[in-house]
C-alpha atoms as a PDB file:
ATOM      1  CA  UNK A   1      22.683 -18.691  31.233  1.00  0.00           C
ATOM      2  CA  UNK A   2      19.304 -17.594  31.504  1.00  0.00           C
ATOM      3  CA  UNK A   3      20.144 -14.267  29.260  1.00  0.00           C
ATOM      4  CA  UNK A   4      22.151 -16.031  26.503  1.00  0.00           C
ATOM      5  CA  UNK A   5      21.505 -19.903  26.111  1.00  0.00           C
ATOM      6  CA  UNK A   6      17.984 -20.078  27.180  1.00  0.00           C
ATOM      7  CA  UNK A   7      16.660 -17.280  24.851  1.00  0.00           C
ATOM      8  CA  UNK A   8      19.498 -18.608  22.015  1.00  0.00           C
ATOM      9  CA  UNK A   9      18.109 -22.298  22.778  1.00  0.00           C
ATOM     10  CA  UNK A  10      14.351 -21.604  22.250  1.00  0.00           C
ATOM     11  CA  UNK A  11      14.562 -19.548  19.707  1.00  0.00           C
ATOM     12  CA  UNK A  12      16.916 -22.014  17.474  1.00  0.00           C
ATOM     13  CA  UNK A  13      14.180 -24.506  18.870  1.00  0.00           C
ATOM     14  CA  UNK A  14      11.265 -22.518  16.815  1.00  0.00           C
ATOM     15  CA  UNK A  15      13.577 -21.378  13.772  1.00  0.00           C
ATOM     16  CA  UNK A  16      14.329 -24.505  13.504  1.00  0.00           C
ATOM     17  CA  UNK A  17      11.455 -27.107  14.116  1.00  0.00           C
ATOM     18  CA  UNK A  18       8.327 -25.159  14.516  1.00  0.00           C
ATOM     19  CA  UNK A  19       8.108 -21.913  12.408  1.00  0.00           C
ATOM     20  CA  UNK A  20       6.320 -21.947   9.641  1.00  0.00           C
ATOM     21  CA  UNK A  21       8.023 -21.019   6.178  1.00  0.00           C
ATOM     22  CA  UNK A  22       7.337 -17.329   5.285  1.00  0.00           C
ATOM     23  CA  UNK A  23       7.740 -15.975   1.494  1.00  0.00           C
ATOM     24  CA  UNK A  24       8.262 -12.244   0.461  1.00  0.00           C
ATOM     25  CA  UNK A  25       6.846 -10.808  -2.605  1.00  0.00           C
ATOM     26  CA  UNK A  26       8.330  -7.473  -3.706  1.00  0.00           C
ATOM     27  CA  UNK A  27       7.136  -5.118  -6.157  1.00  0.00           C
ATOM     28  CA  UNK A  28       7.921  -1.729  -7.312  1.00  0.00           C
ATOM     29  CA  UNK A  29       6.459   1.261  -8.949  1.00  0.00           C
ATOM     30  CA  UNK A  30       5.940   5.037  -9.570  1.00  0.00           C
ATOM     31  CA  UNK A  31       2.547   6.690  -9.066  1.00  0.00           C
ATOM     32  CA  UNK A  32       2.069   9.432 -11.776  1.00  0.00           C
ATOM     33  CA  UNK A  33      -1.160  11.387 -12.576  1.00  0.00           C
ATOM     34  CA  UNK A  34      -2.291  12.099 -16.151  1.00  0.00           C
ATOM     35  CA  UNK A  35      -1.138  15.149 -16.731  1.00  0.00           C
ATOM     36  CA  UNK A  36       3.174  16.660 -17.197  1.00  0.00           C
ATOM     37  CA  UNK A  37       4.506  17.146 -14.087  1.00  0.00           C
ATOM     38  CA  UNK A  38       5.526  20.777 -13.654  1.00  0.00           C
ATOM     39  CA  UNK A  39       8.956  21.358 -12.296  1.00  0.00           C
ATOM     40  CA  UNK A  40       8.294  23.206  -8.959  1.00  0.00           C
ATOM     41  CA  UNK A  41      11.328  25.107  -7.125  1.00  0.00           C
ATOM     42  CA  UNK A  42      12.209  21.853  -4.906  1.00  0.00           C
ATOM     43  CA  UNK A  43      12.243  19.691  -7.649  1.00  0.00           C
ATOM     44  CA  UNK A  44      14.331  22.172  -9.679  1.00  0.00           C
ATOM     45  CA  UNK A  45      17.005  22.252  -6.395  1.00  0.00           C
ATOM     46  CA  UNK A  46      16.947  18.982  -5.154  1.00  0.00           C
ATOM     47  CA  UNK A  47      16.479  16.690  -7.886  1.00  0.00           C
ATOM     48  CA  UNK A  48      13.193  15.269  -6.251  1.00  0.00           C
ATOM     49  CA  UNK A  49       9.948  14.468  -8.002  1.00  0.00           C
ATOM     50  CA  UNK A  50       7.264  17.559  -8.555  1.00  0.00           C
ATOM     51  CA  UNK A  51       5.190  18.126  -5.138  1.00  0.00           C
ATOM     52  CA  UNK A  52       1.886  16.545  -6.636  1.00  0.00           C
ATOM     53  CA  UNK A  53       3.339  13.191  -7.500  1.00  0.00           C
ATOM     54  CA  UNK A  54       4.944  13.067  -3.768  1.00  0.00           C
ATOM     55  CA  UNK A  55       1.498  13.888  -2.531  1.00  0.00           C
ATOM     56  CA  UNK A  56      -0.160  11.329  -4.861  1.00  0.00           C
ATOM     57  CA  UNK A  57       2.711   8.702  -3.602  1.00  0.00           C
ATOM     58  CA  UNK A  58       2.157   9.345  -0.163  1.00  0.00           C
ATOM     59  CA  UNK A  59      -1.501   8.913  -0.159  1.00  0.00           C
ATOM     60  CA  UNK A  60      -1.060   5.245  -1.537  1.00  0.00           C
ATOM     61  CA  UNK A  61       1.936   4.458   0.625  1.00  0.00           C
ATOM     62  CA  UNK A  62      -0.212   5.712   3.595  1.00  0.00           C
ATOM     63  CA  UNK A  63      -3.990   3.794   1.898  1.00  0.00           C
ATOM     64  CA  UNK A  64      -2.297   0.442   2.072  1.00  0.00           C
ATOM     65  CA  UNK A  65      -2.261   0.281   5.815  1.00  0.00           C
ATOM     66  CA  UNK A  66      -5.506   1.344   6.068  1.00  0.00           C
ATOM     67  CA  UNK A  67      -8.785  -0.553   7.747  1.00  0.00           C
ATOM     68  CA  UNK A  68     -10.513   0.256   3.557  1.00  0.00           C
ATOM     69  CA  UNK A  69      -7.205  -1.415   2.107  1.00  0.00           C
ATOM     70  CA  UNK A  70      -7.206  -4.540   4.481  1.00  0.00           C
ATOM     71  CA  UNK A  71     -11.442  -4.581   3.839  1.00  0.00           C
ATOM     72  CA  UNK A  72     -11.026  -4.133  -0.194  1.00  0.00           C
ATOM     73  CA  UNK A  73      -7.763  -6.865  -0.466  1.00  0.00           C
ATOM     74  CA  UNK A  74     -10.127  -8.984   2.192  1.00  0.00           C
ATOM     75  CA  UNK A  75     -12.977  -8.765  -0.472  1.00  0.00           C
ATOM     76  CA  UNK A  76     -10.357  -9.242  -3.499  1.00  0.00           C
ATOM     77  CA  UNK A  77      -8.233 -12.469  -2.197  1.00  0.00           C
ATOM     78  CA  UNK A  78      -9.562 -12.971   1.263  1.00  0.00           C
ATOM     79  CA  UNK A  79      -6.514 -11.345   3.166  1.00  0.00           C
ATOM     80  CA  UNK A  80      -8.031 -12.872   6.707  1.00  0.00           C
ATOM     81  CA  UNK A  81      -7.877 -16.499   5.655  1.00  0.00           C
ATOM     82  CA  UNK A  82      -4.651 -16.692   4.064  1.00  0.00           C
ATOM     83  CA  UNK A  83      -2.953 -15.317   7.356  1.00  0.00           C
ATOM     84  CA  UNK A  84      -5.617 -17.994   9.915  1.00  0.00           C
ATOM     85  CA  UNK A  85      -4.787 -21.176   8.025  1.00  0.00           C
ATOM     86  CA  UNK A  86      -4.478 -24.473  10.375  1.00  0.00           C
ATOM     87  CA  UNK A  87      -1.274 -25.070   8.500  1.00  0.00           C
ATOM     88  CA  UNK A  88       0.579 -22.218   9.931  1.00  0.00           C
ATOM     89  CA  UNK A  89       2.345 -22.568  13.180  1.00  0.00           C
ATOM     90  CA  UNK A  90       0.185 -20.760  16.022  1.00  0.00           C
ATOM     91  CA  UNK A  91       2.553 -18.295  16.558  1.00  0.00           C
ATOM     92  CA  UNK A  92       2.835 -16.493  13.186  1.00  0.00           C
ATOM     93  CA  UNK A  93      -0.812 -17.318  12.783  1.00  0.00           C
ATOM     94  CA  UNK A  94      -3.357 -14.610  12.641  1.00  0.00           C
ATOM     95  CA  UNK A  95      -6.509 -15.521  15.151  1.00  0.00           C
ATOM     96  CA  UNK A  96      -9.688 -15.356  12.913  1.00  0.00           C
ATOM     97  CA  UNK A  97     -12.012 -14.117  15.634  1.00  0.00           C
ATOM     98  CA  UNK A  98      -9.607 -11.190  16.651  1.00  0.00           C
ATOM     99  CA  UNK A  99     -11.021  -7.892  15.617  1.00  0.00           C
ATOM    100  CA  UNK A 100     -10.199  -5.967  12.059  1.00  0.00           C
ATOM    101  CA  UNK A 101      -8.137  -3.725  14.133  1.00  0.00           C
ATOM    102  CA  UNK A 102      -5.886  -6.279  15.801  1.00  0.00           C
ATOM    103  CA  UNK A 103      -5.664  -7.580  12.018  1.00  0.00           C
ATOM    104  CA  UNK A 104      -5.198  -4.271  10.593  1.00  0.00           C
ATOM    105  CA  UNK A 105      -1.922  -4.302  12.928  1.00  0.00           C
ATOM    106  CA  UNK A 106      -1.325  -7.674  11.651  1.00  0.00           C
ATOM    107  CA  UNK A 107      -1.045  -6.638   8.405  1.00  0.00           C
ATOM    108  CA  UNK A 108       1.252  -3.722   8.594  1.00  0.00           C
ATOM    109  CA  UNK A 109       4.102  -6.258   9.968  1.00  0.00           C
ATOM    110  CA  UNK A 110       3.005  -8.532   7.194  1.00  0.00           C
ATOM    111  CA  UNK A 111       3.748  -5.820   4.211  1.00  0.00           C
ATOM    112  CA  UNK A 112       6.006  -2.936   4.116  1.00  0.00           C
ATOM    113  CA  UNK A 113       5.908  -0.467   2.117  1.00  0.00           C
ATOM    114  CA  UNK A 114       7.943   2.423   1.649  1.00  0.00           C
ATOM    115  CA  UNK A 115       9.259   5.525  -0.898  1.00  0.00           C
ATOM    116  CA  UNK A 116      12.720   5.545  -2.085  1.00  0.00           C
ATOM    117  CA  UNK A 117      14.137   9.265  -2.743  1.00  0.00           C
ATOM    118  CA  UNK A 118      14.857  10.894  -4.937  1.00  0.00           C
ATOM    119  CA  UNK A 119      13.593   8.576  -7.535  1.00  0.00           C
ATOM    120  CA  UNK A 120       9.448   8.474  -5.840  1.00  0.00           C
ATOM    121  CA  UNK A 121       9.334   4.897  -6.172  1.00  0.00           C
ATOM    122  CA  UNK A 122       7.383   2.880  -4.516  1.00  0.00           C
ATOM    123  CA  UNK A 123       8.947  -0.501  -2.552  1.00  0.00           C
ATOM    124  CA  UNK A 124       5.868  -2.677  -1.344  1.00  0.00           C
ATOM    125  CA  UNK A 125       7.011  -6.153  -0.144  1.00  0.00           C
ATOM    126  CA  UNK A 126       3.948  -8.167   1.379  1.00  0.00           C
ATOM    127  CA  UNK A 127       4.854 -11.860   3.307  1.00  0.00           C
ATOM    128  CA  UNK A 128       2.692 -14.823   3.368  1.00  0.00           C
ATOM    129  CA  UNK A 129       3.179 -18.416   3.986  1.00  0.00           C
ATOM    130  CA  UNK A 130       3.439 -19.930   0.658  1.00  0.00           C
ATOM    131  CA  UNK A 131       4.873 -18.198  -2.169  1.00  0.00           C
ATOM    132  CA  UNK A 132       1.503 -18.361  -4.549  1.00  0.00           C
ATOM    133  CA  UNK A 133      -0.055 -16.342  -1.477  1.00  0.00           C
ATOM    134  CA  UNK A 134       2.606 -13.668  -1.621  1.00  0.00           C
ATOM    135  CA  UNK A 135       2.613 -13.238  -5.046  1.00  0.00           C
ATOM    136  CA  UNK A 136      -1.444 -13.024  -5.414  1.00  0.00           C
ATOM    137  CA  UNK A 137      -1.814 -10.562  -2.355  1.00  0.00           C
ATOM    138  CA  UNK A 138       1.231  -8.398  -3.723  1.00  0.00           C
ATOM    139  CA  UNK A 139      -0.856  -7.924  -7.193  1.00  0.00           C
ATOM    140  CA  UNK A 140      -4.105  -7.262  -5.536  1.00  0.00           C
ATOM    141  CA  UNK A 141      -2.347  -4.663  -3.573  1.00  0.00           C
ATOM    142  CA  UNK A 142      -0.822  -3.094  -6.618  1.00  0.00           C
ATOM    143  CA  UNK A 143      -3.882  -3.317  -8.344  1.00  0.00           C
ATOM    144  CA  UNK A 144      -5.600  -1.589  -5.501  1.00  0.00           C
ATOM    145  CA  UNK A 145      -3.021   1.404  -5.476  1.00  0.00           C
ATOM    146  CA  UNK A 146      -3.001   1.638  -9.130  1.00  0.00           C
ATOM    147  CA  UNK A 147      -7.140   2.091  -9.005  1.00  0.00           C
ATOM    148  CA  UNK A 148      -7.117   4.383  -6.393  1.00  0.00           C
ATOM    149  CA  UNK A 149      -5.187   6.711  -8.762  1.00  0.00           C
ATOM    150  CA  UNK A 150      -6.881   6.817 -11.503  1.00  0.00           C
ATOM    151  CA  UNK A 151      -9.879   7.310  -9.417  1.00  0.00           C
ATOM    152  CA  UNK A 152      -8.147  10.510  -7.796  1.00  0.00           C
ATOM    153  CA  UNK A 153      -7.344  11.259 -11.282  1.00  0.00           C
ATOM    154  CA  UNK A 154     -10.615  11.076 -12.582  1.00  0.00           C
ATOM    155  CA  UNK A 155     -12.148  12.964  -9.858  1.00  0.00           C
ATOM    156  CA  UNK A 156      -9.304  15.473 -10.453  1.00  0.00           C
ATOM    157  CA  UNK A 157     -10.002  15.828 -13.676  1.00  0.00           C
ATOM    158  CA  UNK A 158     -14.014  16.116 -13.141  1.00  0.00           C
ATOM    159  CA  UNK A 159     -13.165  18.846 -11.131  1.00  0.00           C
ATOM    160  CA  UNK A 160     -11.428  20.678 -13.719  1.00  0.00           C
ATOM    161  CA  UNK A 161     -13.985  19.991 -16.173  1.00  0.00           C
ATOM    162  CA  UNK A 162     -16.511  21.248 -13.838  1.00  0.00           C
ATOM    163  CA  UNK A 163     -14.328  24.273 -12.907  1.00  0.00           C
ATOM    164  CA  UNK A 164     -13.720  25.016 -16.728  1.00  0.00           C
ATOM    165  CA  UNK A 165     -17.935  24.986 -17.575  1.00  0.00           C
ATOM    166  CA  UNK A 166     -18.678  27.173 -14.765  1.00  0.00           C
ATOM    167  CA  UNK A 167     -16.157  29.697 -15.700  1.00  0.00           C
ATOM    168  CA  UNK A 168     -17.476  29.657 -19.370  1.00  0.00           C
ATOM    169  CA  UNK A 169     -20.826  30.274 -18.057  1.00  0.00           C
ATOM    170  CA  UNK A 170     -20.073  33.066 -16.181  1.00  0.00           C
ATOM    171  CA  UNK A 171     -17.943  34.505 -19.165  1.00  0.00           C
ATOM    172  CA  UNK A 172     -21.040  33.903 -21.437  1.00  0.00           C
ATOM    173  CA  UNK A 173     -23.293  35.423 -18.667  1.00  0.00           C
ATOM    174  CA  UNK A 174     -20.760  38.323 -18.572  1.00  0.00           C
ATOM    175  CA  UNK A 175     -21.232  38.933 -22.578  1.00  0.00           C
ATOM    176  CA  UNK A 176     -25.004  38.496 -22.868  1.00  0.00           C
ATOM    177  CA  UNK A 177     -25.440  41.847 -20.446  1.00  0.00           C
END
């Protein structure tokens, strides 16, 4: 009794009468720099994407779980307050005056994102307590991802750029003597 009904009883109790309702927003996509991937030997084997857009998917899979994510989407929609609402039962309720780390943790079992294989894309599905709230935070964080891209991108290519002057100087340096 205390194993089975009691457990079955309260939780049917909370499912049922208390529990707020929760909506899940899903959205995929690919994460691809600006240049043609090259084929590398994995990718040639296996059928999986080229090593640099696995690396460039991992680092926004892993940058969504992050204490800059949850401070940028916090800035963007105002992550904290959509999760403390007085509306929400207390139980799926985030605590306002709990740390950023406590709601860091919060949010990861609020989203979940993950990379489906072979294909390198990109499953993110964020849950709120209205469906509006779902849908807004789920663009913000796809927004988010998709700007931290082409900022790697453009530092990427800066890089080369640099890279590319320097070795022209050096070539015209070489020449002049």
């Amino acid at each position: 009794v205390l194993l089975v009904v009691v457990p079955t009883l309260a939780a049917s109790i909370y499912y049922g009468f208390v529990a707020s309702d929760q909506y899940v927003a899903e959205a995929r996509f690919t994460v691809m720099g600006g240049e043609i991937p090259a084929s590398d030997s994995l990718g040639k084997v296996s059928g999986f994407p080229a090593e640099a857009i696995i690396q460039d998917t991992l680092i926004v899979t892993n940058f969504i779980h992050t204490r800059a994510a949850v401070e940028k989407l916090e800035k963007l929609v105002g992550l904290r307050e959509r999760y403390s609402r007085s509306d929400v039962d207390a139980i799926a309720r985030f605590d306002a005056k709990e740390s950023i780390e406590k709601f860091i943790r919060y949010w990861e079992g609020m989203s979940d994102v993950s990379t489906k294989m072979p294909s390198g894309i990109v499953e993110l599905k964020v849950r709120a307590f209205s469906a509006a709230d779902s849908v807004e935070i789920t663009r913000a964080v796809v927004k988010m991802s998709e700007d931290l891209i082409n900022e790697l991108n453009e530092r990427m290519n800066g890089d080369a750029v640099r890279s590319a002057e320097h070795e022209l100087q050096l070539a015209a340096q070489r020449l002049a003597v």
